[in-house]
Protein backbone atom coordinates (compact mmCIF):
# COMPACT_ATOMS: atom_id res chain seq x y z
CA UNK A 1 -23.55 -74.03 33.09
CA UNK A 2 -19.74 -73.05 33.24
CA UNK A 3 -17.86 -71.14 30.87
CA UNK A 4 -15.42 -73.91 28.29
CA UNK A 5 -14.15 -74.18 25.13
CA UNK A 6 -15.69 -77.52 24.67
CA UNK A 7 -18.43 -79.17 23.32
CA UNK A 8 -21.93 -78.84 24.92
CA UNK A 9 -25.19 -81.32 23.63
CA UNK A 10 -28.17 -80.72 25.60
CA UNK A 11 -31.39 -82.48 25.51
CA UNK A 12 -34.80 -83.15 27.15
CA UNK A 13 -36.20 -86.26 29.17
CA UNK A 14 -39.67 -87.33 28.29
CA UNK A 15 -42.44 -87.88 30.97
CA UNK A 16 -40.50 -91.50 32.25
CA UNK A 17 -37.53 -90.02 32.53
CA UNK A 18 -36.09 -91.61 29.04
CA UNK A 19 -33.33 -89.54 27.32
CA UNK A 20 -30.89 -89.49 24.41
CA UNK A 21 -28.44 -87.62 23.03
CA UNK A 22 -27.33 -87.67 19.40
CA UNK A 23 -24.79 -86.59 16.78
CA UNK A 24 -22.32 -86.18 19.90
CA UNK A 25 -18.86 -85.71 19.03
CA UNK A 26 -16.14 -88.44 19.89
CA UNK A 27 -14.78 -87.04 23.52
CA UNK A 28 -14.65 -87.61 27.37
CA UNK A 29 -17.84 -85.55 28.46
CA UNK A 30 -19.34 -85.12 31.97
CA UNK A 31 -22.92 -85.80 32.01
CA UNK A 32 -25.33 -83.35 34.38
CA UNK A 33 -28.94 -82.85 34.85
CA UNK A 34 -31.27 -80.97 36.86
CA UNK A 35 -35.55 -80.64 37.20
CA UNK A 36 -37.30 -77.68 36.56
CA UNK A 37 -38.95 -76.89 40.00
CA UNK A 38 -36.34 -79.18 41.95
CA UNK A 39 -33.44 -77.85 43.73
CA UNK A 40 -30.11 -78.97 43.04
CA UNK A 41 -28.61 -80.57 40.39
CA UNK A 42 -27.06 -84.12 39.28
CA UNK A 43 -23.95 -84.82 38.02
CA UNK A 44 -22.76 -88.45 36.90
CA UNK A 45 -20.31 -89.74 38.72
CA UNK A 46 -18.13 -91.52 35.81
CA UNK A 47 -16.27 -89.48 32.85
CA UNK A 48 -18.33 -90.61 29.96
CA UNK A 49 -16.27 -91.70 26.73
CA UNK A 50 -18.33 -91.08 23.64
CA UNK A 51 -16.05 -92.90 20.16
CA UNK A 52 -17.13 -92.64 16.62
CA UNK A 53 -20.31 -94.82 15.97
CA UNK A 54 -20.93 -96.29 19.36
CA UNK A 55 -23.53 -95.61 21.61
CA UNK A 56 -23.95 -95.93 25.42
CA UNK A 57 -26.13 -97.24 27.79
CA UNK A 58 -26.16 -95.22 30.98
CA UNK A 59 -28.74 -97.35 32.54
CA UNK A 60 -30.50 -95.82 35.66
CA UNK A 61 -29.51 -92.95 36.55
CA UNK A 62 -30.69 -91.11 39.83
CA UNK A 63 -31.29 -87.39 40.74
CA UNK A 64 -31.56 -87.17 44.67
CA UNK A 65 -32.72 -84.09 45.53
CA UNK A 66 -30.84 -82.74 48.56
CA UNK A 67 -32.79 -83.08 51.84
CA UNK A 68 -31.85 -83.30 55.34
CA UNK A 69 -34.98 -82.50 57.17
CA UNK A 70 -38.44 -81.26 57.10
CA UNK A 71 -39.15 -78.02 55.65
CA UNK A 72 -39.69 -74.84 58.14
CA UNK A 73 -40.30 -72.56 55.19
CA UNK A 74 -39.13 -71.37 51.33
CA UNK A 75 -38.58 -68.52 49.23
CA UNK A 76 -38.87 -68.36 45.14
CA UNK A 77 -38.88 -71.48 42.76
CA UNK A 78 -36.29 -73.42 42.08
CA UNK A 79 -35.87 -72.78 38.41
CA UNK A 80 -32.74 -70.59 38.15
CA UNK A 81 -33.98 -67.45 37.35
CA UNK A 82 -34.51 -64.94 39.71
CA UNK A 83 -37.74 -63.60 38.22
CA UNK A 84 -39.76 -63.91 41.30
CA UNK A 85 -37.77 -62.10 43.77
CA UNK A 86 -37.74 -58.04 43.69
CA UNK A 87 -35.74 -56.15 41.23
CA UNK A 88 -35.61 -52.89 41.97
CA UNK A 89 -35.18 -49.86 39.48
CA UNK A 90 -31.88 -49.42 38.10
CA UNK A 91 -29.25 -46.31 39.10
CA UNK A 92 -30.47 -43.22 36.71
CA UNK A 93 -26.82 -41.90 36.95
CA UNK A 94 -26.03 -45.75 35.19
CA UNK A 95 -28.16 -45.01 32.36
CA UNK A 96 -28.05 -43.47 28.87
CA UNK A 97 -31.00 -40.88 29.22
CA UNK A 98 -31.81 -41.14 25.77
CA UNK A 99 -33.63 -44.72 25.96
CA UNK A 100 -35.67 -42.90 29.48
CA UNK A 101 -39.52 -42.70 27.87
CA UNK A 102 -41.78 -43.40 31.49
CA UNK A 103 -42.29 -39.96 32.79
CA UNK A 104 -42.21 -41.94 36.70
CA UNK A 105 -38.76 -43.21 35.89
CA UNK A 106 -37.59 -43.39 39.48
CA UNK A 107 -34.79 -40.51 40.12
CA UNK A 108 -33.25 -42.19 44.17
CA UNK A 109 -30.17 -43.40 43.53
CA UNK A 110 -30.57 -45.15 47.07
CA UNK A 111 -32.66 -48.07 45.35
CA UNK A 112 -29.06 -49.96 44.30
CA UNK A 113 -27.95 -49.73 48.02
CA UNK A 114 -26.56 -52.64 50.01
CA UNK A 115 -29.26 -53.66 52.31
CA UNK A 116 -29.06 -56.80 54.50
CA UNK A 117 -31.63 -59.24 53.96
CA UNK A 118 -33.90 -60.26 56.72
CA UNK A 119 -36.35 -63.64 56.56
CA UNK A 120 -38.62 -63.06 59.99
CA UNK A 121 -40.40 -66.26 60.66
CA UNK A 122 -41.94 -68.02 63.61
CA UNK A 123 -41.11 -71.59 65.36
CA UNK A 124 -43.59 -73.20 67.67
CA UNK A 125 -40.99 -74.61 69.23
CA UNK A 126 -36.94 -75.33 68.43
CA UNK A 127 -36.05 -79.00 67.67
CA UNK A 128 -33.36 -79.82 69.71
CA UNK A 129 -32.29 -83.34 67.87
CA UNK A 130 -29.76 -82.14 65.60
CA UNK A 131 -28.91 -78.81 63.71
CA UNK A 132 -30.99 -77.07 61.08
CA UNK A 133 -29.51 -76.36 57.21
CA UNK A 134 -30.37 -73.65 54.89
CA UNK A 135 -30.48 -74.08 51.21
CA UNK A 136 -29.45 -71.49 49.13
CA UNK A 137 -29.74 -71.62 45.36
CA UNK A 138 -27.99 -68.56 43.52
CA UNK A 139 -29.60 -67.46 40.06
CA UNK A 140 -26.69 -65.23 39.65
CA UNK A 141 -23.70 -63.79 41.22
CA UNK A 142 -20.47 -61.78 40.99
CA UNK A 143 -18.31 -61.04 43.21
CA UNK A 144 -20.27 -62.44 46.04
CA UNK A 145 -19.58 -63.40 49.55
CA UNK A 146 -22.84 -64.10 51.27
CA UNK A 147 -23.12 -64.84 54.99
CA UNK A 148 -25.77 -66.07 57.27
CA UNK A 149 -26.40 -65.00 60.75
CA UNK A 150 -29.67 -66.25 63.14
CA UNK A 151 -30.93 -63.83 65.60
CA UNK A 152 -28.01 -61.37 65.94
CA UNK A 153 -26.31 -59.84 62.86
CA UNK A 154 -23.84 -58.15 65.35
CA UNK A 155 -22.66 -61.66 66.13
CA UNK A 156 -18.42 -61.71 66.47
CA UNK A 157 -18.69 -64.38 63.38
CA UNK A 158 -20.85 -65.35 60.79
CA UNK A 159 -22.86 -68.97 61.45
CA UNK A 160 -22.63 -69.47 57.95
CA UNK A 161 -20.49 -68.36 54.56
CA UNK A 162 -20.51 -69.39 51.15
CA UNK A 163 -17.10 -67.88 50.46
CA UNK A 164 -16.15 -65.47 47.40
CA UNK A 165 -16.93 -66.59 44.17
CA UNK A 166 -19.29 -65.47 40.79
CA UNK A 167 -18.26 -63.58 37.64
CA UNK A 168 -21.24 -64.23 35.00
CA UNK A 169 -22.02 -60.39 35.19
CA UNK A 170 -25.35 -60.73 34.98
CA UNK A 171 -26.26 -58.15 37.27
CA UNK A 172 -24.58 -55.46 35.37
CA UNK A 173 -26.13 -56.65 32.22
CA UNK A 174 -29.71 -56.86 34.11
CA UNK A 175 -30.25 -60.23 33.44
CA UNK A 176 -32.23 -62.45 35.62
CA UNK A 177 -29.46 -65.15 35.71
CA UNK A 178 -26.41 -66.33 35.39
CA UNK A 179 -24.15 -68.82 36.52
CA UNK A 180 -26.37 -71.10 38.66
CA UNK A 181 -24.76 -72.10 42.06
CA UNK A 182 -26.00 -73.83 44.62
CA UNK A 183 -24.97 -74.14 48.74
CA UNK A 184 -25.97 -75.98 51.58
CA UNK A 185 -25.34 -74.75 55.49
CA UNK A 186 -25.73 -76.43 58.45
CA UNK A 187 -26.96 -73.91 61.65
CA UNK A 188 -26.80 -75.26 65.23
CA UNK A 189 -30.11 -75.68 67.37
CA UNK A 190 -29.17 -73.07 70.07
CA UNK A 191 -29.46 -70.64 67.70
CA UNK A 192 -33.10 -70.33 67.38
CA UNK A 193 -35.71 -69.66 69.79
CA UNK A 194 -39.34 -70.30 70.32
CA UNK A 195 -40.86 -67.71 68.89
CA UNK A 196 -40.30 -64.81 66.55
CA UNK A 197 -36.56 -65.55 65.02
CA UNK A 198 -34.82 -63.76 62.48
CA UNK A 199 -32.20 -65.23 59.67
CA UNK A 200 -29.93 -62.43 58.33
CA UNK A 201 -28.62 -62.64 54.55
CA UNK A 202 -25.31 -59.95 54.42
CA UNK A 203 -23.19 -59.24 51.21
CA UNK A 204 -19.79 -58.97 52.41
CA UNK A 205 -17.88 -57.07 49.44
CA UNK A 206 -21.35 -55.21 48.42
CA UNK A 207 -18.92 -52.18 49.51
CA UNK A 208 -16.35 -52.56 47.59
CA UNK A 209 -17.55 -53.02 44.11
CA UNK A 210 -20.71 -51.70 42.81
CA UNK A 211 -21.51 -54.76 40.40
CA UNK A 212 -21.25 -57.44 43.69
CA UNK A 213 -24.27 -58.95 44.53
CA UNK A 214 -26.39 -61.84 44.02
CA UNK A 215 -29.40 -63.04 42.50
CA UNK A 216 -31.39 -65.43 44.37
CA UNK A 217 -32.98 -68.68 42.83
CA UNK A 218 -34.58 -70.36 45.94
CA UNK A 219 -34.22 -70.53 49.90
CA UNK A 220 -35.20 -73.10 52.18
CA UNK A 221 -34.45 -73.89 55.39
CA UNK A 222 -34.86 -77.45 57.23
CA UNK A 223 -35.41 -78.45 60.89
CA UNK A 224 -33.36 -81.08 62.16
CA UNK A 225 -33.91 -84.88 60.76
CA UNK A 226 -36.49 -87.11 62.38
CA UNK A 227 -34.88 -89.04 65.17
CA UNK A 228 -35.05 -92.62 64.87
CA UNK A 229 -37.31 -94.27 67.12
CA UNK A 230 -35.93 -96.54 69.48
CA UNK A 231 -35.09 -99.85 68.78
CA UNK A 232 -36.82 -102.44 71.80
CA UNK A 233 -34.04 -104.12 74.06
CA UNK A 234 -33.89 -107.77 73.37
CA UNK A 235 -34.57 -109.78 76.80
């Protein structure tokens, strides 16, 4: 999924899970893996040392989704591609005229805009046991500094950030994805409130260079784990 001058062998598990890769070169390889539909991704913890004529037994190996709590709600499917989520017409001043051939070719420049993303949703009631994460899966990004804000995008500081990172240039190239990325951020209880509550996506450097941006794969966020029940007192 990263850019190297190394060797890459890919293959496909059957329905049990069962896998194997042939006619791989000798070398120390990294071994990852990830489920179509699934969020997140595996990657085995040992360096894998493939010599002429041998082969290897991996054994089990386990994919554990990440999950810290219930779901409160989720956007797109987890596939890396950002197909499902709104792609708006491109800049007509970006574009060679000549391949133009729909008569409605949208002419408002302001499509390509930075907007801040909102995600309006309702809680019945706030879970006070512990704090809330947010998933975000990236499909694509360059450039990108996303942050997070609950309920006041005025706030002095962000309540979450992925940090800067992204160069697959997929968005200039209008591709639906890239360099898949994935980030997990945990958001304090006393954020939210019973009731209507607001999560605010923001592109920091959308400003300052007109290819920044991302392409979203899948968002979830999670309430707070279940607390354990009480353990009885021994007399």
């Amino acid at each position: 999924k990263q850019k190297t001058q190394g060797y890459n062998f890919w293959t496909e598990a059957d329905e049990k899970g069962n896998f194997c890769i042939k006619n791989v070169r000798p070398g120390d390889y990294n071994l990852y893996g990830f489920v179509p539909g699934i969020v997140g991704s595996l990657r085995h913890p040992q360096l894998i040392t493939v010599k002429p004529g041998n082969e290897i037994n991996l054994g089990q190996v386990m994919f554990k989704p990440p999950r810290n709590g219930p779901t409160v709600w989720e956007l797109g499917i987890p596939n890396r591609s950002a197909k499902e989520f709104f792609i708006p017409d491109p800049d007509p001043k970006a574009l060679n005229k000549f391949w133009l051939d729909k008569p409605d070719q949208k002419s408002d420049g302001k499509v390509w805009n930075p907007t801040t993303w909102q995600i309006i949703f309702d809680l019945p009631e706030v879970c006070t046991t512990g704090s809330y994460t947010i998933h975000i899966a990236l499909a694509a990004a360059e450039l990108t500094n996303t942050l997070v804000y609950v309920n006041n995008v005025n706030a002095r500081r962000e309540h979450y950030d992925t940090g800067t990172w992204g160069d697959d240039n997929a968005i200039a190239r209008h591709g639906d994805h890239g360099f898949y990325r994935f980030f997990s951020g945990s958001l304090p209880s006393n954020l939210f409130v019973k009731g209507k509550n607001t999560i605010y996506l923001k592109q920091a450097r959308s400003q300052t260079y007109m290819f920044a941006g991302v392409m979203y794969d899948y968002i979830r966020l999670e309430a707070p784990p279940p607390s354990s029940p009480a353990q009885p007192k021994e007399l």
